[in-house]
PDB file of N, CA and C in Angstrom:
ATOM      1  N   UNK A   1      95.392 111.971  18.080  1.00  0.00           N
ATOM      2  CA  UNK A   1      94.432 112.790  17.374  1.00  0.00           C
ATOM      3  C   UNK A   1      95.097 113.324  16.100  1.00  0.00           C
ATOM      4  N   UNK A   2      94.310 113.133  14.555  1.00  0.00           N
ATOM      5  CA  UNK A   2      95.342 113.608  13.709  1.00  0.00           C
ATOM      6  C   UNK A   2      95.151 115.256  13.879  1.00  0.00           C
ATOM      7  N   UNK A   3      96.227 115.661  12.972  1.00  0.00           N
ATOM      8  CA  UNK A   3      96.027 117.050  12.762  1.00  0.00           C
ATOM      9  C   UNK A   3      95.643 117.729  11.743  1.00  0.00           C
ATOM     10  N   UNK A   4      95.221 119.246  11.828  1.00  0.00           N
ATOM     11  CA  UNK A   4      94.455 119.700  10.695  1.00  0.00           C
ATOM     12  C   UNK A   4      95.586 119.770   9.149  1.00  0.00           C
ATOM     13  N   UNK A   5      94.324 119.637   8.298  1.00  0.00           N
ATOM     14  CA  UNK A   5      95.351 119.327   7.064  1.00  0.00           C
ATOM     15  C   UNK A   5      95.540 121.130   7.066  1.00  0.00           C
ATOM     16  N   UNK A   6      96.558 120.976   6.336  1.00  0.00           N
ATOM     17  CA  UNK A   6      97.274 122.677   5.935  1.00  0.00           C
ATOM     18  C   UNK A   6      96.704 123.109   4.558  1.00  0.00           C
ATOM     19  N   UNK A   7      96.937 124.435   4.182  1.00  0.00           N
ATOM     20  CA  UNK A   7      96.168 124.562   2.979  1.00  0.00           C
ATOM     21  C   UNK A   7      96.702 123.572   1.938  1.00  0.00           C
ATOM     22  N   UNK A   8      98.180 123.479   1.662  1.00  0.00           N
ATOM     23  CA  UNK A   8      98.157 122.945   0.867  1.00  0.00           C
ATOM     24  C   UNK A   8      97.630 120.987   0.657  1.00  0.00           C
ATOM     25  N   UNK A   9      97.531 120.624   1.393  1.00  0.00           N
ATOM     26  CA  UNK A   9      96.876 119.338   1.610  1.00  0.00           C
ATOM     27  C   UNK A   9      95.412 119.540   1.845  1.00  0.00           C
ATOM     28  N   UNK A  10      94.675 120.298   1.848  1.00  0.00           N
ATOM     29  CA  UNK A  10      93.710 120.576   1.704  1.00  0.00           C
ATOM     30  C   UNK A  10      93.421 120.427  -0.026  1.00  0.00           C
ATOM     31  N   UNK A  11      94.247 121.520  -0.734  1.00  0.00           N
ATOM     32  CA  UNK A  11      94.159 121.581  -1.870  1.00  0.00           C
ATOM     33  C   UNK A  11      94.131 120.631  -2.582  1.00  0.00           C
ATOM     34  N   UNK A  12      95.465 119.308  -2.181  1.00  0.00           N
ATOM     35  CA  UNK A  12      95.535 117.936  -2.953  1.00  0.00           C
ATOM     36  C   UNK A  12      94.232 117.635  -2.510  1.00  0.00           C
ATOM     37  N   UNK A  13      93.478 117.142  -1.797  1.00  0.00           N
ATOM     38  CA  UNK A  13      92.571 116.288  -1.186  1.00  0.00           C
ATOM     39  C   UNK A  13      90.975 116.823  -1.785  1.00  0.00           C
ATOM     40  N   UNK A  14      91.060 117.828  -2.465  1.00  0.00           N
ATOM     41  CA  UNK A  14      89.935 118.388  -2.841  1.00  0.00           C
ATOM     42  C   UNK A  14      89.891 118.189  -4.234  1.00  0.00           C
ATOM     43  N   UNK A  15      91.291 117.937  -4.732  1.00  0.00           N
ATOM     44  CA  UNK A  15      91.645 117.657  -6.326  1.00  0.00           C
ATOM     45  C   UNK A  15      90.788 116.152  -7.012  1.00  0.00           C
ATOM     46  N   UNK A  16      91.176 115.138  -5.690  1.00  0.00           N
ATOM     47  CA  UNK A  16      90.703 114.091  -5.567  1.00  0.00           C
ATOM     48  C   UNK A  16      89.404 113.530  -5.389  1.00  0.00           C
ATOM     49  N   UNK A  17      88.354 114.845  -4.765  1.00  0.00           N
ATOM     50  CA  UNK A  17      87.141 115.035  -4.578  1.00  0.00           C
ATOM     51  C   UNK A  17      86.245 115.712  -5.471  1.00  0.00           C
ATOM     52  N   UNK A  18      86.208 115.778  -6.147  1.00  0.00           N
ATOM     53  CA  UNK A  18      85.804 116.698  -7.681  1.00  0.00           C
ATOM     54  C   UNK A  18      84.251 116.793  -7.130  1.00  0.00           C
ATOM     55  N   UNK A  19      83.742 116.269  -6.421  1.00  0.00           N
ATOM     56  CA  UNK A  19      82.103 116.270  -6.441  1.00  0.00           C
ATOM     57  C   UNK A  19      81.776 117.084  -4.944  1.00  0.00           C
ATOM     58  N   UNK A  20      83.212 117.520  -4.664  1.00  0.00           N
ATOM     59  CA  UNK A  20      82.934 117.989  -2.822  1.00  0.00           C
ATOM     60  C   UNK A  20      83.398 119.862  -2.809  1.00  0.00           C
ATOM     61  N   UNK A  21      83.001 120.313  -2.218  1.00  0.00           N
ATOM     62  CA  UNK A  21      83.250 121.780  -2.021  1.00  0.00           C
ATOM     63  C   UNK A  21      84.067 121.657  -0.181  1.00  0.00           C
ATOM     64  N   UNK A  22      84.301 123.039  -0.138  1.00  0.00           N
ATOM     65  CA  UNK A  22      84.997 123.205   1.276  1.00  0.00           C
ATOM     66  C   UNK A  22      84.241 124.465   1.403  1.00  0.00           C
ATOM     67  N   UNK A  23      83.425 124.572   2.812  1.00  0.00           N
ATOM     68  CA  UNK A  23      82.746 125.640   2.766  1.00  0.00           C
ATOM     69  C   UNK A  23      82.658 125.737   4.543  1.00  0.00           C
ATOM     70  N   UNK A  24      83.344 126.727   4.776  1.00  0.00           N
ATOM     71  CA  UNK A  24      83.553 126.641   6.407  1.00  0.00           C
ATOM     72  C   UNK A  24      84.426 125.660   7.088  1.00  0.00           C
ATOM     73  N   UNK A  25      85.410 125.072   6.166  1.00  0.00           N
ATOM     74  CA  UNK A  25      86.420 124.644   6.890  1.00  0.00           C
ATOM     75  C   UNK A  25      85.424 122.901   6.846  1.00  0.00           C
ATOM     76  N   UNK A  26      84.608 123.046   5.983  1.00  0.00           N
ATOM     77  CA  UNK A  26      83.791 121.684   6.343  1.00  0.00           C
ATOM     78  C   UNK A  26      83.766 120.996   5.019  1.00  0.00           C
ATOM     79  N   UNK A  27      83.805 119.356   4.426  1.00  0.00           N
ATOM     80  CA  UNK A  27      84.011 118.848   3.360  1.00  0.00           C
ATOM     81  C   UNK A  27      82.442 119.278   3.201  1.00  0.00           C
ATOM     82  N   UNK A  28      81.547 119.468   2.133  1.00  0.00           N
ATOM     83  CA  UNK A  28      80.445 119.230   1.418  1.00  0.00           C
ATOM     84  C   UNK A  28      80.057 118.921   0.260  1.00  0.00           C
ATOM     85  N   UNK A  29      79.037 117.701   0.250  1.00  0.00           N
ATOM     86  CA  UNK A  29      78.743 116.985  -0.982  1.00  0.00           C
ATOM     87  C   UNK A  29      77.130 117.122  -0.553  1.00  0.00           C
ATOM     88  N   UNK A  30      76.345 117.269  -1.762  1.00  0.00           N
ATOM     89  CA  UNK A  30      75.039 117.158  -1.859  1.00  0.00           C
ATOM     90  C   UNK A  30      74.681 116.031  -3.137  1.00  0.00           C
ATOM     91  N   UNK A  31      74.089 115.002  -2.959  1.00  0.00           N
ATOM     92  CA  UNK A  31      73.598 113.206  -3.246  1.00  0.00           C
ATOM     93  C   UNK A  31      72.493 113.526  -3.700  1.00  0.00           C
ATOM     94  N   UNK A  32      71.804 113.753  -5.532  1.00  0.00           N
ATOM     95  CA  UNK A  32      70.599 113.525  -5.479  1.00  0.00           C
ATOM     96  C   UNK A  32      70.206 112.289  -4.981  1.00  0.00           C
ATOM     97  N   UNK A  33      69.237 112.284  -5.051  1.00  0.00           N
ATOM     98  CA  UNK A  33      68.609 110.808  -4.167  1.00  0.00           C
ATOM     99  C   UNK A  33      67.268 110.109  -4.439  1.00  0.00           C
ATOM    100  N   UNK A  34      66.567 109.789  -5.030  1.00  0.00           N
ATOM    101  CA  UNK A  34      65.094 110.080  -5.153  1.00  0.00           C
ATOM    102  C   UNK A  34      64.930 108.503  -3.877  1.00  0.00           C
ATOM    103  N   UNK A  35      64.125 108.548  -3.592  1.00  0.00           N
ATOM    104  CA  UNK A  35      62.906 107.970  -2.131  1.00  0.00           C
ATOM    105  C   UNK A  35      64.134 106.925  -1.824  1.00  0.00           C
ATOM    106  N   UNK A  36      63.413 105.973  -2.482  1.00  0.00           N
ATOM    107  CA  UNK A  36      64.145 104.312  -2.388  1.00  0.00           C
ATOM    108  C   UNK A  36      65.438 104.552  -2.059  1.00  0.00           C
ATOM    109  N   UNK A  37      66.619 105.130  -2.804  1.00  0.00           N
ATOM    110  CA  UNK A  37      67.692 105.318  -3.002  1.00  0.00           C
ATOM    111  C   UNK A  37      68.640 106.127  -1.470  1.00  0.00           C
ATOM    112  N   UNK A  38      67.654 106.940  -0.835  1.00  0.00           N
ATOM    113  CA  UNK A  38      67.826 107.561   0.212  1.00  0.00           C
ATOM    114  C   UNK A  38      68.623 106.811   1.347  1.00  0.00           C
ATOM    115  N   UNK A  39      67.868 105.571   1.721  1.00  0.00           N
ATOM    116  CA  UNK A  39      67.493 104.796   2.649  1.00  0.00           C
ATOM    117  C   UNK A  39      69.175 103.736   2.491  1.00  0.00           C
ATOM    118  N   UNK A  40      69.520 103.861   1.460  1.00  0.00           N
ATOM    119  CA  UNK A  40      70.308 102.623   1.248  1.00  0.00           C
ATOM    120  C   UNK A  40      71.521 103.431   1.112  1.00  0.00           C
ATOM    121  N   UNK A  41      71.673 104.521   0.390  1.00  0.00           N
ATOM    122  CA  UNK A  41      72.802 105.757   0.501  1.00  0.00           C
ATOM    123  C   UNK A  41      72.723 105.885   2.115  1.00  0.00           C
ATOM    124  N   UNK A  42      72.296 106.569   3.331  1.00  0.00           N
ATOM    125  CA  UNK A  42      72.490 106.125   4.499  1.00  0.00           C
ATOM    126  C   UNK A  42      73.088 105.219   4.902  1.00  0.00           C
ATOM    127  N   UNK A  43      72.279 104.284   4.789  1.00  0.00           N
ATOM    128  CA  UNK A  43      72.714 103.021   5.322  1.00  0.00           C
ATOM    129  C   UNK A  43      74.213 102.603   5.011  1.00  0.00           C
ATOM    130  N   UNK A  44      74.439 102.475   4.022  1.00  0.00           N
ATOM    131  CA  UNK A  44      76.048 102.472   3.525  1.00  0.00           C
ATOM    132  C   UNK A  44      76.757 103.308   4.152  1.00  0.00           C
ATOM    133  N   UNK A  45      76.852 104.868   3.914  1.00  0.00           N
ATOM    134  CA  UNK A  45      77.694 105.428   4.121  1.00  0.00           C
ATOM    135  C   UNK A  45      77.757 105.432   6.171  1.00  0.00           C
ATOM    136  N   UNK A  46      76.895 105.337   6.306  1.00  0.00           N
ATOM    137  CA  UNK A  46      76.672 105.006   7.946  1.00  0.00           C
ATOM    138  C   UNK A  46      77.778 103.507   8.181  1.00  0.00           C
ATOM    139  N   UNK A  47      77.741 102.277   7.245  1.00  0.00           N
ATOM    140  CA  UNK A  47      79.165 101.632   7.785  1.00  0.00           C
ATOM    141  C   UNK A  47      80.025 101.991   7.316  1.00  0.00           C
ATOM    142  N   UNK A  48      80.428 102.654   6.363  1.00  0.00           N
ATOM    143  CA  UNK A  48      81.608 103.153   6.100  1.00  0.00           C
ATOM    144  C   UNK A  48      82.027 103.869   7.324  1.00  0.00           C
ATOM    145  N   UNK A  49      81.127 105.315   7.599  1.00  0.00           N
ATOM    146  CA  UNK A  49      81.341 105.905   8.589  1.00  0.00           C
ATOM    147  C   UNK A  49      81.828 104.758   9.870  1.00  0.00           C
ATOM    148  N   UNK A  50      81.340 103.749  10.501  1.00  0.00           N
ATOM    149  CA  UNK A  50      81.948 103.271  11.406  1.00  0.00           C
ATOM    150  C   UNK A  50      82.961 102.413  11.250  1.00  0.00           C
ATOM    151  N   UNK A  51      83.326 102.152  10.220  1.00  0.00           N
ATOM    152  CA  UNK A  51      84.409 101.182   9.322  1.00  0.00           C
ATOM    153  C   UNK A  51      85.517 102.196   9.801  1.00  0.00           C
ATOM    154  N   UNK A  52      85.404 103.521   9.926  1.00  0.00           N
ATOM    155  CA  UNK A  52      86.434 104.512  10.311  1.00  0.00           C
ATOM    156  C   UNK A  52      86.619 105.037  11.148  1.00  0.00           C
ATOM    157  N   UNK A  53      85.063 104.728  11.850  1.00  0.00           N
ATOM    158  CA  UNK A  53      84.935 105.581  13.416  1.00  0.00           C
ATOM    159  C   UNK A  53      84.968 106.708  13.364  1.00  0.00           C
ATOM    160  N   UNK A  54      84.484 107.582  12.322  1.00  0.00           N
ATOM    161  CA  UNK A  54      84.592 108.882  11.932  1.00  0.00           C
ATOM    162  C   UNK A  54      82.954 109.013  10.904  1.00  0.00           C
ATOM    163  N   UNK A  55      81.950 110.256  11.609  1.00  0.00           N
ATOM    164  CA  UNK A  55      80.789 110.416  11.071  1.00  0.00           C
ATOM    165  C   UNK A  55      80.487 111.618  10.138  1.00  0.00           C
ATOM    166  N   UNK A  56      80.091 111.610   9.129  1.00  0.00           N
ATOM    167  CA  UNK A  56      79.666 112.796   9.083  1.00  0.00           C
ATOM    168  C   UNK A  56      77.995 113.470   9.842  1.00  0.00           C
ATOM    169  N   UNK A  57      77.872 114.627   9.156  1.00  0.00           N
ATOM    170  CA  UNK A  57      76.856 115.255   9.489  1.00  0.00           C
ATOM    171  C   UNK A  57      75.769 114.736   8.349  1.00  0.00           C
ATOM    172  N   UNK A  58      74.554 114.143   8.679  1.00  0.00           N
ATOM    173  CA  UNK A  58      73.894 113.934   7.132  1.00  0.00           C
ATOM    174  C   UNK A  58      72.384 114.853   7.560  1.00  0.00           C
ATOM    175  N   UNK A  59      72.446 115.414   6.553  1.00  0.00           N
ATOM    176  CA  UNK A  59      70.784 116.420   6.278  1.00  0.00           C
ATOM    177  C   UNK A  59      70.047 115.885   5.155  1.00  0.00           C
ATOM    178  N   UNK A  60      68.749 116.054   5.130  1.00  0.00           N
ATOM    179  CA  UNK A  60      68.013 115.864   4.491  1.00  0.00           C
ATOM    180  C   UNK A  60      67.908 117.149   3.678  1.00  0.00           C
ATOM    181  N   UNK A  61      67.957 117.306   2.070  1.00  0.00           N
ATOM    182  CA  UNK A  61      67.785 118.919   1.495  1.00  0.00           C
ATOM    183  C   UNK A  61      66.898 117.943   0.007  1.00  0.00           C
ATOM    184  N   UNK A  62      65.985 119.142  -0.252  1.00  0.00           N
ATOM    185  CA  UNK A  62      65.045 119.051  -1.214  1.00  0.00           C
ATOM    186  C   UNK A  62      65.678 118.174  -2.395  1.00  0.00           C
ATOM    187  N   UNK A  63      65.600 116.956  -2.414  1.00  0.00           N
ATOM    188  CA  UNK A  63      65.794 116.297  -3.938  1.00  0.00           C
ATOM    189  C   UNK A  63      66.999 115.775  -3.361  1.00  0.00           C
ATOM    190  N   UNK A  64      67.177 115.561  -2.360  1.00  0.00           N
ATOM    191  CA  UNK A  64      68.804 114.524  -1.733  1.00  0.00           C
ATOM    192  C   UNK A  64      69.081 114.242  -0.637  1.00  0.00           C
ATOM    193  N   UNK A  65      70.386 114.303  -0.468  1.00  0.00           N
ATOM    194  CA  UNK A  65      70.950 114.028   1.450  1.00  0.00           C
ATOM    195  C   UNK A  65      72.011 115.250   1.254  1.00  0.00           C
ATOM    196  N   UNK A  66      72.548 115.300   1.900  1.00  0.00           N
ATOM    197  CA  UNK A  66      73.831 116.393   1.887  1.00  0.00           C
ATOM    198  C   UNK A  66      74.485 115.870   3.152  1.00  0.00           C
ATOM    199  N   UNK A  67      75.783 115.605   2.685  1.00  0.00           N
ATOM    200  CA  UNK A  67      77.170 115.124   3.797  1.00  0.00           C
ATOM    201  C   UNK A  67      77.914 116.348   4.273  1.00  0.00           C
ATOM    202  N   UNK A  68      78.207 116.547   5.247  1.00  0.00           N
ATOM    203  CA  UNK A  68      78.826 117.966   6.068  1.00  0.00           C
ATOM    204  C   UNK A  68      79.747 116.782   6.339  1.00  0.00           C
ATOM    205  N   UNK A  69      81.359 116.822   6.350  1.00  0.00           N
ATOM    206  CA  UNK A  69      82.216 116.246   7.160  1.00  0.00           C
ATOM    207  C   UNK A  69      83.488 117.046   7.534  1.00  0.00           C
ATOM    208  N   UNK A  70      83.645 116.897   8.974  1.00  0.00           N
ATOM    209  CA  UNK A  70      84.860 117.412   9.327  1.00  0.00           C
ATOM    210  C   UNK A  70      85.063 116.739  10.654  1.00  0.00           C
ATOM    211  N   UNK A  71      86.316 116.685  11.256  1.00  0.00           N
ATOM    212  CA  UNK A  71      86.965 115.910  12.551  1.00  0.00           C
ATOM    213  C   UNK A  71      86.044 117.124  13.634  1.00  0.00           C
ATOM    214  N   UNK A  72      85.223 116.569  14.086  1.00  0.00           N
ATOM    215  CA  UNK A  72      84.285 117.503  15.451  1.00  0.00           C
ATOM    216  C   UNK A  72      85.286 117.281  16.190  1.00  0.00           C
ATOM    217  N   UNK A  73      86.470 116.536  16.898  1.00  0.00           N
ATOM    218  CA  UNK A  73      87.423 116.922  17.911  1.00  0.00           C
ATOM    219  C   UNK A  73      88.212 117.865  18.074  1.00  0.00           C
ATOM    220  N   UNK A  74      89.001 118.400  16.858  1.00  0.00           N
ATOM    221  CA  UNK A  74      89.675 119.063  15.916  1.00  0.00           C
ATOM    222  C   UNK A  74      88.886 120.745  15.942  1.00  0.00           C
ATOM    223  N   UNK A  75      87.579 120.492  15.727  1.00  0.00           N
ATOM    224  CA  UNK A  75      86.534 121.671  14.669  1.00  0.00           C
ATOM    225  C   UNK A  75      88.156 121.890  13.495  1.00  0.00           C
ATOM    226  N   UNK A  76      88.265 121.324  12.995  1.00  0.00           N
ATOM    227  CA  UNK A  76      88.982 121.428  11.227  1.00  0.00           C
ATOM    228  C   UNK A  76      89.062 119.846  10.501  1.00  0.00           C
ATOM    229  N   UNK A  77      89.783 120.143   9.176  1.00  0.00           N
ATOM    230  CA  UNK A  77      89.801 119.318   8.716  1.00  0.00           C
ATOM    231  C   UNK A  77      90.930 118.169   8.652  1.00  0.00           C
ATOM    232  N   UNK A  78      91.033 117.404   8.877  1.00  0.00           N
ATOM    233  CA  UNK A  78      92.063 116.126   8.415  1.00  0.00           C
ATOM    234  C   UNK A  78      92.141 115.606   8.044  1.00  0.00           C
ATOM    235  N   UNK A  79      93.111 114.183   8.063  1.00  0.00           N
ATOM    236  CA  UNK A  79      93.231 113.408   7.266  1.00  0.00           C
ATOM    237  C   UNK A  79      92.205 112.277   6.869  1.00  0.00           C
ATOM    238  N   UNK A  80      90.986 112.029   8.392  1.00  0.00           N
ATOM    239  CA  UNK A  80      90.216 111.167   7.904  1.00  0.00           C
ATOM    240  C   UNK A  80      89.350 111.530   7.252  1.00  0.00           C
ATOM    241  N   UNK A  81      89.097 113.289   6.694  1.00  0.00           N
ATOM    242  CA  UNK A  81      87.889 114.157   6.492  1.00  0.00           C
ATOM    243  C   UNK A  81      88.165 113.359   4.904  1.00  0.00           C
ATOM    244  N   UNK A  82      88.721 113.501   4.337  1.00  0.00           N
ATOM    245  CA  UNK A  82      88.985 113.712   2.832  1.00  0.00           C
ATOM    246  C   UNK A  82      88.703 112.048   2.645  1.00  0.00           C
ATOM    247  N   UNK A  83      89.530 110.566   3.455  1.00  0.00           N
ATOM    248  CA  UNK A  83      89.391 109.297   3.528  1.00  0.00           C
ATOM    249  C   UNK A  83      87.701 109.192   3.754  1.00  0.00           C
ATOM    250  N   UNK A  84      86.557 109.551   4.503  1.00  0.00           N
ATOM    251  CA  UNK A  84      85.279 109.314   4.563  1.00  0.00           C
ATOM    252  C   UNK A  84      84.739 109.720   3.314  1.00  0.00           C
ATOM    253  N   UNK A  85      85.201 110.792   2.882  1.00  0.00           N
ATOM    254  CA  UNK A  85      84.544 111.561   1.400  1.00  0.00           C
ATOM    255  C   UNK A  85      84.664 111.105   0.585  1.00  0.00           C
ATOM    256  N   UNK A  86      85.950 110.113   0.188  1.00  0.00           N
ATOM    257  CA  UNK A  86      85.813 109.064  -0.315  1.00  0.00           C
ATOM    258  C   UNK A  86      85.138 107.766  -0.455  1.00  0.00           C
ATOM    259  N   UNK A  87      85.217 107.388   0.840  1.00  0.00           N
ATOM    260  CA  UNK A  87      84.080 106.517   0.743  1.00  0.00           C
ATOM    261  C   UNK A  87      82.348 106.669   0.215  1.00  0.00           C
ATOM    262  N   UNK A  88      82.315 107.697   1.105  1.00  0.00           N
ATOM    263  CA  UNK A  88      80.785 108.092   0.720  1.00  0.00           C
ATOM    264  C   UNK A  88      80.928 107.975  -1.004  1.00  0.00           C
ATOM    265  N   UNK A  89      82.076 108.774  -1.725  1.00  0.00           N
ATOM    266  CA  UNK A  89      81.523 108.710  -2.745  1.00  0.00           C
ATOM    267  C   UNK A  89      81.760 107.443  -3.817  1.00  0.00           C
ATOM    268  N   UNK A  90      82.299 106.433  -3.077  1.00  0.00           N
ATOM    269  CA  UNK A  90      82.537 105.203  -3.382  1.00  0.00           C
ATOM    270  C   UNK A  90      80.448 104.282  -3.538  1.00  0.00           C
ATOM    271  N   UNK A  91      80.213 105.082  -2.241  1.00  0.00           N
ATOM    272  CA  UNK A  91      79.119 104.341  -2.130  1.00  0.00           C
ATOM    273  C   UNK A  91      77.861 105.012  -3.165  1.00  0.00           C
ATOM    274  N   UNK A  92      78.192 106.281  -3.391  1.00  0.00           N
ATOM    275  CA  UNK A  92      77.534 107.135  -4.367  1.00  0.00           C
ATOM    276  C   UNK A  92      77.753 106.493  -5.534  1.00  0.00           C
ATOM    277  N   UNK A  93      78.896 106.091  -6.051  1.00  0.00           N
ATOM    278  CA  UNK A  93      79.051 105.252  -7.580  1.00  0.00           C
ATOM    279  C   UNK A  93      78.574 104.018  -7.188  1.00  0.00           C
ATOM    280  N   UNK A  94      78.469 103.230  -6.104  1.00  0.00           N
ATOM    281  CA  UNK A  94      77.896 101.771  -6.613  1.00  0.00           C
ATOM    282  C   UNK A  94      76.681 102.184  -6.047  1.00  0.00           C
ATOM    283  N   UNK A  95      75.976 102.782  -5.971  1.00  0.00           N
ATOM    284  CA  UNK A  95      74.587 102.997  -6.301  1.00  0.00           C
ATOM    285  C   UNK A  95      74.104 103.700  -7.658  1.00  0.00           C
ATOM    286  N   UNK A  96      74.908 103.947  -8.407  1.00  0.00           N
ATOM    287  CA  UNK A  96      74.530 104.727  -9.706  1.00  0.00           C
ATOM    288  C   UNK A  96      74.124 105.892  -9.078  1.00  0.00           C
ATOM    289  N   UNK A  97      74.391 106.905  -7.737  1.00  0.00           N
ATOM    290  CA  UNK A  97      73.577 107.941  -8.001  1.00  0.00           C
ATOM    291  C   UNK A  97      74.772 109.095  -8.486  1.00  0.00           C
ATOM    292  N   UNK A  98      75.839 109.103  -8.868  1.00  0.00           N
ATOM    293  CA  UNK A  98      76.865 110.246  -8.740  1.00  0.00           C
ATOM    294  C   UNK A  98      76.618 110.558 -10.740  1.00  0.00           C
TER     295      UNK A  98
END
């Protein structure tokens, strides 16, 4: 099981995330999205997510999706928290939505 990142690796890993906040110990990104775009942002970040075996939380919020991620075994953050946030936002640039 990894372990929780420390503040200061927190700090690098958020440097790297420019589009993500930390809010409760939890990574967060909010994806505008309009209709079409929704469906396929899911879908992606859903294999990424199993490409890692690690999920986030996805909500539906007015005008997007919003990603909650953190290690639920843990309740904190680690090393795969910051590696998924990446991806997602890998999948956010080849969709043009970032």
């Amino acid at each position: 099981m990894p372990a929780p990142l420390d503040a200061a690796a927190l700090a690098e890993a958020l440097r790297g995330l420019p589009a993500w906040s930390c809010e409760d110990g939890r990574l967060v990104r909010t994806v505008p999205a309009p209709g079409a775009a929704t469906a396929e942002l899911r879908r992606r970040v859903a294999a990424e997510a199993d490409a890692l075996d690690h999920h986030p939380v996805v909500e539906d919020v007015p005008g997007g999706t919003r990603f909650v991620v953190w290690t639920h075994s843990r309740d904190a953050l680690t090393a795969l928290d910051p590696a998924l946030a990446a991806r997602v936002d890998a999948v956010v640039d080849a969709l043009g939505l970032g």
